[in-house]
N, C-alpha and C. Protein backbone atom coordinates (compact mmCIF):
# COMPACT_ATOMS: atom_id res chain seq x y z
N UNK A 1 95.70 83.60 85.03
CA UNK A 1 95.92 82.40 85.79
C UNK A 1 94.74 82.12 86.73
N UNK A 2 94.04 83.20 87.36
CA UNK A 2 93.12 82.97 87.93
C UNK A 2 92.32 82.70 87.34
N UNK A 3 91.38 83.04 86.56
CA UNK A 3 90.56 82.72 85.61
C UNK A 3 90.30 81.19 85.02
N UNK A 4 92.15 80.74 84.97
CA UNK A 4 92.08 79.21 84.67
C UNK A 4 91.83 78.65 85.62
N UNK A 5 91.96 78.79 87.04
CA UNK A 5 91.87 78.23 88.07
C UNK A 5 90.25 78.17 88.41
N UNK A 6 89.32 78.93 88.14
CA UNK A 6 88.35 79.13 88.04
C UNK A 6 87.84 78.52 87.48
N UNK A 7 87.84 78.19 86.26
CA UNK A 7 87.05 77.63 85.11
C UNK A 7 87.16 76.12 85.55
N UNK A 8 88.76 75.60 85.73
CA UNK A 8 89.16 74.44 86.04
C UNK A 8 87.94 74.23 87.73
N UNK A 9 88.12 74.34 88.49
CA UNK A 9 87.26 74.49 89.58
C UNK A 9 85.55 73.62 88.99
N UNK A 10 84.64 75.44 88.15
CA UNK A 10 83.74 75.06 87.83
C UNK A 10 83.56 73.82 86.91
N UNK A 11 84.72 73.04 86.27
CA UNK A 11 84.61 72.14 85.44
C UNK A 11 84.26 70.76 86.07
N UNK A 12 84.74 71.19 87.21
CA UNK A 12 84.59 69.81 88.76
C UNK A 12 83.64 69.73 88.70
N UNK A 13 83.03 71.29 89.44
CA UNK A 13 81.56 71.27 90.17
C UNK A 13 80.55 70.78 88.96
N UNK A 14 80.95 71.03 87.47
CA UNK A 14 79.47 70.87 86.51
C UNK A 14 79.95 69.25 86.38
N UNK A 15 81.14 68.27 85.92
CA UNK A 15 80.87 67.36 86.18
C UNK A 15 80.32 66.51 87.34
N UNK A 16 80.28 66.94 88.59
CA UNK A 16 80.15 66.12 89.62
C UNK A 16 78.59 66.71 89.73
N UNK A 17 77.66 67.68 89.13
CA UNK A 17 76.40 67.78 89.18
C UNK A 17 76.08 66.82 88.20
N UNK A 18 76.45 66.82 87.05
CA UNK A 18 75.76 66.04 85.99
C UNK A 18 76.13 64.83 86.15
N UNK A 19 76.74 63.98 86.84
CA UNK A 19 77.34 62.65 87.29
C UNK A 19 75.85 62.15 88.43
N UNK A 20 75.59 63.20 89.15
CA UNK A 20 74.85 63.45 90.25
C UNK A 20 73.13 62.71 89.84
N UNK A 21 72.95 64.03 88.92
CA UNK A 21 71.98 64.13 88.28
C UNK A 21 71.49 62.32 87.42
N UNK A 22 72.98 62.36 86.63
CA UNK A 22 72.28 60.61 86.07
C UNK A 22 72.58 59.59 86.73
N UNK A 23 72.66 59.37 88.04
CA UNK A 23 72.76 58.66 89.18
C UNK A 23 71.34 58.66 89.63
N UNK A 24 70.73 59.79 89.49
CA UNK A 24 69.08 59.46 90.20
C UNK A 24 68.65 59.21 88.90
N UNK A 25 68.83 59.49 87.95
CA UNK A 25 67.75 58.80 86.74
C UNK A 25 67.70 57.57 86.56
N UNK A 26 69.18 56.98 86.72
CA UNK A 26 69.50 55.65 85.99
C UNK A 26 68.59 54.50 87.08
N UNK A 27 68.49 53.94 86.83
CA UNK A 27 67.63 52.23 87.70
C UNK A 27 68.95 51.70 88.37
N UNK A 28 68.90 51.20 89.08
CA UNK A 28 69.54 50.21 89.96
C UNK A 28 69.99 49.19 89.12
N UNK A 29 70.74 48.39 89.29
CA UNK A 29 71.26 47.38 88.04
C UNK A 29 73.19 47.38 87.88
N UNK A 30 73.30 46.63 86.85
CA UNK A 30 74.68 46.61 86.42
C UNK A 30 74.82 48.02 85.28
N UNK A 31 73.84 48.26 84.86
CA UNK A 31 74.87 49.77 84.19
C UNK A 31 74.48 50.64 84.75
N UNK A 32 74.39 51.09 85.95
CA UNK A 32 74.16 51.99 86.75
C UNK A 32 75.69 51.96 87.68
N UNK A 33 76.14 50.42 87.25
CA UNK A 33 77.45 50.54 88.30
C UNK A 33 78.18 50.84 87.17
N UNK A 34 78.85 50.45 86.03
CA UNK A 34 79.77 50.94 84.91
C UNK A 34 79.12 52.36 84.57
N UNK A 35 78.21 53.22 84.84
CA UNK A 35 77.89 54.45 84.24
C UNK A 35 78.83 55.31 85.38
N UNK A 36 78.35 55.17 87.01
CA UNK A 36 79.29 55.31 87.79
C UNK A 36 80.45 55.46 87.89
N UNK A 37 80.91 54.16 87.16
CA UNK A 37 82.62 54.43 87.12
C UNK A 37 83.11 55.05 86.20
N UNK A 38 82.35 55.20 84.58
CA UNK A 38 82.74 56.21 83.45
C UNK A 38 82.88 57.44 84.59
N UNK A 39 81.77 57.93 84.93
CA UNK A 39 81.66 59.10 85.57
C UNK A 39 82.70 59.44 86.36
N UNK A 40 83.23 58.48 87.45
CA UNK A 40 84.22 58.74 88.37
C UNK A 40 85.60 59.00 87.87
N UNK A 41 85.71 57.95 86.47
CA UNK A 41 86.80 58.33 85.70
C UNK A 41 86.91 59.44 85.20
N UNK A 42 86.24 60.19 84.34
CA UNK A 42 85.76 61.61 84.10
C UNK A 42 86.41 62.39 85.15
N UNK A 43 85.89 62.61 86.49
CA UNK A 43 86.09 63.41 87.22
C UNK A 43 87.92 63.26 88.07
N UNK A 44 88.25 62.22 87.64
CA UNK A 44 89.68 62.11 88.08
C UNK A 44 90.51 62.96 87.10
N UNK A 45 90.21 62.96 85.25
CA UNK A 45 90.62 63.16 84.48
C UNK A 45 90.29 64.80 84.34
N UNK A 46 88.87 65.05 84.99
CA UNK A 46 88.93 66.91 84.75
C UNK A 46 89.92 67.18 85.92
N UNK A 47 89.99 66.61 86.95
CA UNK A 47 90.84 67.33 88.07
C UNK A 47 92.30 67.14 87.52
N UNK A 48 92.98 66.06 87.19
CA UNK A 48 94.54 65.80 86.72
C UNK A 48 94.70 66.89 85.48
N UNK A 49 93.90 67.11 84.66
CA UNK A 49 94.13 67.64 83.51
C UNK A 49 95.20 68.87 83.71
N UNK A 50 94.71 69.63 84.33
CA UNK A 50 95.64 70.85 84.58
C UNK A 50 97.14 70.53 85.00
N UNK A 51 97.76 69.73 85.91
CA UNK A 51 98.64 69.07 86.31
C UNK A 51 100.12 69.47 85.39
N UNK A 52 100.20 69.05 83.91
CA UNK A 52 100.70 69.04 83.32
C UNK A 52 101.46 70.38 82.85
N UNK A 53 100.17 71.29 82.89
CA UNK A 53 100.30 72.63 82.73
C UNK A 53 101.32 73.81 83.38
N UNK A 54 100.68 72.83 85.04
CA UNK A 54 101.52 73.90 85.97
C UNK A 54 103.39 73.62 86.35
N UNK A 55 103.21 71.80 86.07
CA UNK A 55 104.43 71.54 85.91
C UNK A 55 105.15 72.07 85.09
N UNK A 56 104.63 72.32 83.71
CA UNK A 56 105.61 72.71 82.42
C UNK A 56 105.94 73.69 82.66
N UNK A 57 105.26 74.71 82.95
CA UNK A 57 105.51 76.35 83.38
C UNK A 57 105.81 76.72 84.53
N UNK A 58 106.86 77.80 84.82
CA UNK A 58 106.63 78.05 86.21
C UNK A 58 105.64 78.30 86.71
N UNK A 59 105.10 78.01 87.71
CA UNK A 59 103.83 78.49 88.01
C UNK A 59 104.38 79.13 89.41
N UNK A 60 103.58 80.29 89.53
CA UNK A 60 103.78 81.36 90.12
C UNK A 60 102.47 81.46 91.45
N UNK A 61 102.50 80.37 92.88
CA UNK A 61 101.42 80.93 93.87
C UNK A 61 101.09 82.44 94.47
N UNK A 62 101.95 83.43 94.37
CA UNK A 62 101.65 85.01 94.51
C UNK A 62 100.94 85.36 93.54
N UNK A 63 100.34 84.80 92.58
CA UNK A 63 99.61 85.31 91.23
C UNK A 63 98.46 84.78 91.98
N UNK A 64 98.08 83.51 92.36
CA UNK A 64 96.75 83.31 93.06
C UNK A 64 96.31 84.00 94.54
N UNK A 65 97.32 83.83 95.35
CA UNK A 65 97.40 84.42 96.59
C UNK A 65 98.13 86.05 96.65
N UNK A 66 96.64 86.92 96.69
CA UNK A 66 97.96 88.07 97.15
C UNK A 66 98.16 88.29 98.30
N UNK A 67 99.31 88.28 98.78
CA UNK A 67 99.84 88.04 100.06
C UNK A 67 100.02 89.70 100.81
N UNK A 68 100.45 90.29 99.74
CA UNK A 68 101.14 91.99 99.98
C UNK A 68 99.71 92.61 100.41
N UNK A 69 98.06 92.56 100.31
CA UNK A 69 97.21 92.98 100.91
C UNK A 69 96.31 91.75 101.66
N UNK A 70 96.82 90.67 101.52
CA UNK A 70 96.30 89.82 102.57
C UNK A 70 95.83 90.32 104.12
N UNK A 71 96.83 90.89 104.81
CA UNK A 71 96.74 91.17 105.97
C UNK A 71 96.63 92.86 106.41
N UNK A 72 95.55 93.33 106.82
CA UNK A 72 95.37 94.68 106.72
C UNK A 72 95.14 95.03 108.32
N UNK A 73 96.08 95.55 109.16
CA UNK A 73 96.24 96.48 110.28
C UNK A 73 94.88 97.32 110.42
N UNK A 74 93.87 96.88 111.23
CA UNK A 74 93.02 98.15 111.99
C UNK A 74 93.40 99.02 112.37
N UNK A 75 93.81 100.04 112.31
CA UNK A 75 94.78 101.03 113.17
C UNK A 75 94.04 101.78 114.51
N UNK A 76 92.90 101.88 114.05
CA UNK A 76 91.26 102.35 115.12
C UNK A 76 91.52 101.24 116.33
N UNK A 77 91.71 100.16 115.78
CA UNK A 77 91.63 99.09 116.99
C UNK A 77 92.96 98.74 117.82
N UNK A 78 94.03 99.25 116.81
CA UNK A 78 95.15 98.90 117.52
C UNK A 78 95.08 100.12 118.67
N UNK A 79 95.21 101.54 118.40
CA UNK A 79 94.92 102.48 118.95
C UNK A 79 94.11 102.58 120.02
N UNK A 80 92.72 101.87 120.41
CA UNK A 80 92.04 101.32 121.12
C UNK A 80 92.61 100.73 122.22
N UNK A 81 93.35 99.49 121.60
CA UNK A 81 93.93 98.55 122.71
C UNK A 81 95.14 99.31 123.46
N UNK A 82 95.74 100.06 122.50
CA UNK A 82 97.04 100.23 123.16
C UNK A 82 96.29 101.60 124.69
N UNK A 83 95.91 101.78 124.18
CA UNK A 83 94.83 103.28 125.15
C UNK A 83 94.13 102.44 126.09
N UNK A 84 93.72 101.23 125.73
CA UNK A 84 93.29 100.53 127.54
C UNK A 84 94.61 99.85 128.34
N UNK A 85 95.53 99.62 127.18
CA UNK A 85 96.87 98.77 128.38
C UNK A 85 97.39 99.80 128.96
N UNK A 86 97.62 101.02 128.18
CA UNK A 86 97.92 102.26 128.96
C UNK A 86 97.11 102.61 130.13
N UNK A 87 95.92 102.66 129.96
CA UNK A 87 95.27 103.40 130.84
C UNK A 87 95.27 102.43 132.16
N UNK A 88 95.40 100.92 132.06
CA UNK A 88 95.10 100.04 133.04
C UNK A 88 96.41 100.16 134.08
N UNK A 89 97.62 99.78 132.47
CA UNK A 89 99.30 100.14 133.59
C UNK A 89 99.31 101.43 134.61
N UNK A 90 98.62 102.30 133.50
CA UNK A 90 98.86 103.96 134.57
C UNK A 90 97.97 103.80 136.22
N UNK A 91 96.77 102.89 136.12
CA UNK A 91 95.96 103.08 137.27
C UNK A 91 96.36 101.50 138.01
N UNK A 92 97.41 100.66 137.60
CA UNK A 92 98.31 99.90 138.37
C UNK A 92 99.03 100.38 139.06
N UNK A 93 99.74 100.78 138.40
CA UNK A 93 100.61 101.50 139.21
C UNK A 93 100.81 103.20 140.24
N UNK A 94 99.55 103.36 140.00
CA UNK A 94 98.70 104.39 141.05
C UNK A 94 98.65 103.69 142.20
N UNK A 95 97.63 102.53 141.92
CA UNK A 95 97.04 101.68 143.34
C UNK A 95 98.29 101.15 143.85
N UNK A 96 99.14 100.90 143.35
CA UNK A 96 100.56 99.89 143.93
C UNK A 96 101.07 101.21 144.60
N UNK A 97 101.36 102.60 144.24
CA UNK A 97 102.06 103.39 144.64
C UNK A 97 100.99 104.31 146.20
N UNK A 98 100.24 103.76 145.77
CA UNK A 98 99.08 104.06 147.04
C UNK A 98 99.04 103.13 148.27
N UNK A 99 99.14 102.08 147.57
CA UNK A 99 98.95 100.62 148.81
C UNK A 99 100.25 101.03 149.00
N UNK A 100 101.60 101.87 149.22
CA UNK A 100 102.75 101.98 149.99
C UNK A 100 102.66 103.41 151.09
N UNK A 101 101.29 103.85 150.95
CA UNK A 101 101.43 104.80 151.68
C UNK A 101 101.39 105.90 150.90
N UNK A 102 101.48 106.32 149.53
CA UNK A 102 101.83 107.99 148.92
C UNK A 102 100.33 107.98 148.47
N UNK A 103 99.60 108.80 148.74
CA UNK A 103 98.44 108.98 148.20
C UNK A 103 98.43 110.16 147.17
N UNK A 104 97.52 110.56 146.08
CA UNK A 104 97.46 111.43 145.07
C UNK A 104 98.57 111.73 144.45
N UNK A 105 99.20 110.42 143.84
CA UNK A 105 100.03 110.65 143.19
C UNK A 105 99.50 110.07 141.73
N UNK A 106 99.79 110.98 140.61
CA UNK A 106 99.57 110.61 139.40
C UNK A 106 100.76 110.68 138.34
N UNK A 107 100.38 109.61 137.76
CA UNK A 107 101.34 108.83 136.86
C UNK A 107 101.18 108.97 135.46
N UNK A 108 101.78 109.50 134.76
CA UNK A 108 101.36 110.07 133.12
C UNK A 108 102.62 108.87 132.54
N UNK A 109 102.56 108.41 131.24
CA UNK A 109 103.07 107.54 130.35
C UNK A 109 102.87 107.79 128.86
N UNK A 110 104.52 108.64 128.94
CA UNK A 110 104.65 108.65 127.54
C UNK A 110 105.12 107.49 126.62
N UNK A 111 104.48 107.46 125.76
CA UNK A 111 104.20 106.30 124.57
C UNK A 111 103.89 106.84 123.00
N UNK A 112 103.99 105.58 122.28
CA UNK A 112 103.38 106.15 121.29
C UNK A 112 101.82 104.85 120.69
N UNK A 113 101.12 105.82 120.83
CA UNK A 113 99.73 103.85 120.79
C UNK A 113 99.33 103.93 119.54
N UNK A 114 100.03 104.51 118.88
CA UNK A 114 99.23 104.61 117.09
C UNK A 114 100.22 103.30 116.85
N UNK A 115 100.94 102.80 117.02
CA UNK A 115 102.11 101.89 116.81
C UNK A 115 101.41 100.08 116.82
N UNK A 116 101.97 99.01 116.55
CA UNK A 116 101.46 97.91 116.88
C UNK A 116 101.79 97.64 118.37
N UNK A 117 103.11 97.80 118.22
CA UNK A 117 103.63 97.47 119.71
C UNK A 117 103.88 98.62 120.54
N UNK A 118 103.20 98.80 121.54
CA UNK A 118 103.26 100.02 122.50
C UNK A 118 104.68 100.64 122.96
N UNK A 119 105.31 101.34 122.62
CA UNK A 119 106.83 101.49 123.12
C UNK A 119 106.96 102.51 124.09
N UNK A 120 107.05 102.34 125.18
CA UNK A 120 107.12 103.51 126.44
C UNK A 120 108.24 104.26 126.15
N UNK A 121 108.65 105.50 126.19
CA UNK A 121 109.37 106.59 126.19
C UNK A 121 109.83 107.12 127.54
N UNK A 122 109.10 107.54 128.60
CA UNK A 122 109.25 108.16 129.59
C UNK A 122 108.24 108.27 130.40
N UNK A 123 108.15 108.05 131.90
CA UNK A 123 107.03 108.26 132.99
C UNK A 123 107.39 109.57 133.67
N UNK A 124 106.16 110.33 133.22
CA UNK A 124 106.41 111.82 134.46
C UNK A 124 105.41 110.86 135.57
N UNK A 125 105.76 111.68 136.97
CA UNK A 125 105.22 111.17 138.07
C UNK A 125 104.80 112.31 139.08
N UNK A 126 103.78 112.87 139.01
CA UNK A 126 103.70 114.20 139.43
C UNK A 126 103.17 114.00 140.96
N UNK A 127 103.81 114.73 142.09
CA UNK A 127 103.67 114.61 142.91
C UNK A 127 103.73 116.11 143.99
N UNK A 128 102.88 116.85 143.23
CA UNK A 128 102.69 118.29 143.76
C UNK A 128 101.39 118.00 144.03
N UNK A 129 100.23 117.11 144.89
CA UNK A 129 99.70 116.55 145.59
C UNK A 129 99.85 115.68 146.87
N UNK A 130 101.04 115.42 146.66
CA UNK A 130 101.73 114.17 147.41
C UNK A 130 100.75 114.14 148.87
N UNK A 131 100.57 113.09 149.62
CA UNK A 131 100.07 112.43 151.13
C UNK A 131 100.78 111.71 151.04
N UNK A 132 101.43 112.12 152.77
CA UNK A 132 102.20 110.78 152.88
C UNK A 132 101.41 110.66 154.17
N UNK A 133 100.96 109.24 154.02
CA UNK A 133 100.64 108.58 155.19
C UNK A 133 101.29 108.05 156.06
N UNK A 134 100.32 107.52 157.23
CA UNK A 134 101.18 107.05 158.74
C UNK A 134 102.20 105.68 158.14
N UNK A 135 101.12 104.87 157.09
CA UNK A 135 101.88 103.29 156.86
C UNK A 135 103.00 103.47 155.76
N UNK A 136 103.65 104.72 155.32
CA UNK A 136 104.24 104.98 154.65
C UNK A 136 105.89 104.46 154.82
N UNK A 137 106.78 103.94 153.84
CA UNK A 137 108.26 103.68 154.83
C UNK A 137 109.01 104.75 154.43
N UNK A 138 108.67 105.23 153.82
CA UNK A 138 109.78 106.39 153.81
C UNK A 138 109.11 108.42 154.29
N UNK A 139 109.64 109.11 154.66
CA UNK A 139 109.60 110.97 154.88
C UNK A 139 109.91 111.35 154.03
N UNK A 140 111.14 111.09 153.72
CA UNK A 140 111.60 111.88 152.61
C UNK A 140 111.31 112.05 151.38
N UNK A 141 111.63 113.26 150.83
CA UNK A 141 111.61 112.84 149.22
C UNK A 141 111.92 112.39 148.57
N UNK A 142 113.18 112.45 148.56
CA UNK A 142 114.24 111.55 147.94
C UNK A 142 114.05 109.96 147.57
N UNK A 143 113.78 109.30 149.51
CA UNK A 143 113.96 107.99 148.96
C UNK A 143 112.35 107.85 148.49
N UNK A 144 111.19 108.79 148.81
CA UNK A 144 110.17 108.27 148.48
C UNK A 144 109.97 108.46 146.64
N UNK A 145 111.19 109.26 145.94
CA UNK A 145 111.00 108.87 144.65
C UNK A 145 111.84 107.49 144.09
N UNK A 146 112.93 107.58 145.21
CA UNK A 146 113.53 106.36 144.52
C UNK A 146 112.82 105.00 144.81
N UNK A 147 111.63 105.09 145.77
CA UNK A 147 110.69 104.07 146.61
C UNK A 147 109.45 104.28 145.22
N UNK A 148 109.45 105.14 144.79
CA UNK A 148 108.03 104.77 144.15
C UNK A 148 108.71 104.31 142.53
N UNK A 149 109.87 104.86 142.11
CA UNK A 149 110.80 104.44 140.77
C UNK A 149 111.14 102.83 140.86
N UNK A 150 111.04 102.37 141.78
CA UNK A 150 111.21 100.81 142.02
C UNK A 150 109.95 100.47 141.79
N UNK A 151 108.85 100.93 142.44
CA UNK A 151 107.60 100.34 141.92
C UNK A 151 106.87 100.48 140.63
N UNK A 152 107.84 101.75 140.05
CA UNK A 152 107.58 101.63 138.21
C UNK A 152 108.05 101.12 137.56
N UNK A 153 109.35 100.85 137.82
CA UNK A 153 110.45 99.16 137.51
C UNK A 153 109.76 98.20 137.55
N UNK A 154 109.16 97.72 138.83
CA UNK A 154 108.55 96.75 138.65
C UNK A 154 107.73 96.24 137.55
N UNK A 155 107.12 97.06 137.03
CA UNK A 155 105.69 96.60 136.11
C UNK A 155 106.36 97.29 134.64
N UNK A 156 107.27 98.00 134.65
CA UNK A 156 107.79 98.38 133.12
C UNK A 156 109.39 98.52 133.36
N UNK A 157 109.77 97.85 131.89
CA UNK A 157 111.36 97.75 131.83
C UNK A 157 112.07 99.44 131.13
N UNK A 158 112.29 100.11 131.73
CA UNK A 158 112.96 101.28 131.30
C UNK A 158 114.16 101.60 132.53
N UNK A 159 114.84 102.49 131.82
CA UNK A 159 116.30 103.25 132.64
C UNK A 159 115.54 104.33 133.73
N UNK A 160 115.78 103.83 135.00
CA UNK A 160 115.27 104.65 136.04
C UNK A 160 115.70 106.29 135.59
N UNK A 161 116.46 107.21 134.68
CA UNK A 161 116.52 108.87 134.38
C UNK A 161 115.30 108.94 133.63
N UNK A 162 114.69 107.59 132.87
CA UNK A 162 113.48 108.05 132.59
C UNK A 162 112.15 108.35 132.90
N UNK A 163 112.27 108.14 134.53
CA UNK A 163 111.07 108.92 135.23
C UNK A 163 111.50 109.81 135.67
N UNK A 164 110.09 110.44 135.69
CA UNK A 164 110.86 112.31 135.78
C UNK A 164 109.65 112.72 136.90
N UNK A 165 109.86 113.34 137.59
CA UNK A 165 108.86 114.21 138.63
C UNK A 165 108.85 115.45 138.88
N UNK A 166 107.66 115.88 139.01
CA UNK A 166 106.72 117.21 138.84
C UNK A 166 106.47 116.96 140.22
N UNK A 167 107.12 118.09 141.08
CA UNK A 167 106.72 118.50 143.12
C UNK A 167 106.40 119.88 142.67
């Protein structure tokens, strides 16, 4: 089928060269205009010709188009991207958990980035560094995990048991 589609194609392109071609030979005049229109007729008649063909038969567009390797996944690049949105969310939400006062706290994000769509699993939040500063609102531990678990809510949708912390 391809092949016919092909041939049919090149049958255009060689009439519409050789149509081309005795257009600059011919002189200016009245059979230069009827040679024209043979020609134009010609080229209506190679393009319709097939017509008939595809009607009679089923004709099948997945035989011309293959669709099943059309579209091919980089996986190098998806992997890439997903490893900078990670890495950008993780050092977001550092600076957000810093601008509240907890300093040296680090934020790990389990995921999986070989994937198209990044799917978060679980945030450890390790805080066996912890500073707590003067502008800080909370002392405690307690509310300062449930104070910094709101600020990982914020920027990702998961069930607050899925952050976990390392003191």
């Amino acid at each position: 089928m391809v092949s016919q589609i092909s041939s049919w194609i090149m049958s255009i392109a060689g009439i519409v060269c050789i149509s081309v071609i005795v257009e600059l030979i011919l002189p200016e005049g009245q059979l230069n205009k009827y040679i024209k229109g043979i020609f134009s007729f010609i080229i209506v008649l190679v393009i319709v010709m097939p017509i008939p063909k595809i009607i009679n038969s089923n004709f099948d567009f997945s035989s011309i188009f293959d669709y099943e390797n059309s579209v091919i996944v980089d996986e190098e690049y998806v992997y890439q991207l997903n490893l900078d949105k990670l890495n950008s969310l993780q050092e977001d939400i550092e600076h957000s958990i810093n601008k509240y006062g907890y300093e040296e706290v680090n934020v790990y994000i389990n995921c999986n980035i070989f994937q198209n769509k990044m799917d978060i699993k679980s945030i450890t939040v390790d805080l066996t560094n912890l500073v707590i500063t003067e502008n800080a609102e909370h002392k405690d531990i307690t509310k300062i995990k449930q104070h910094i678990a709101k600020i990982i809510l914020s920027y990702i949708s998961l069930n607050e048991e899925e952050i976990l912390y390392v003191s």
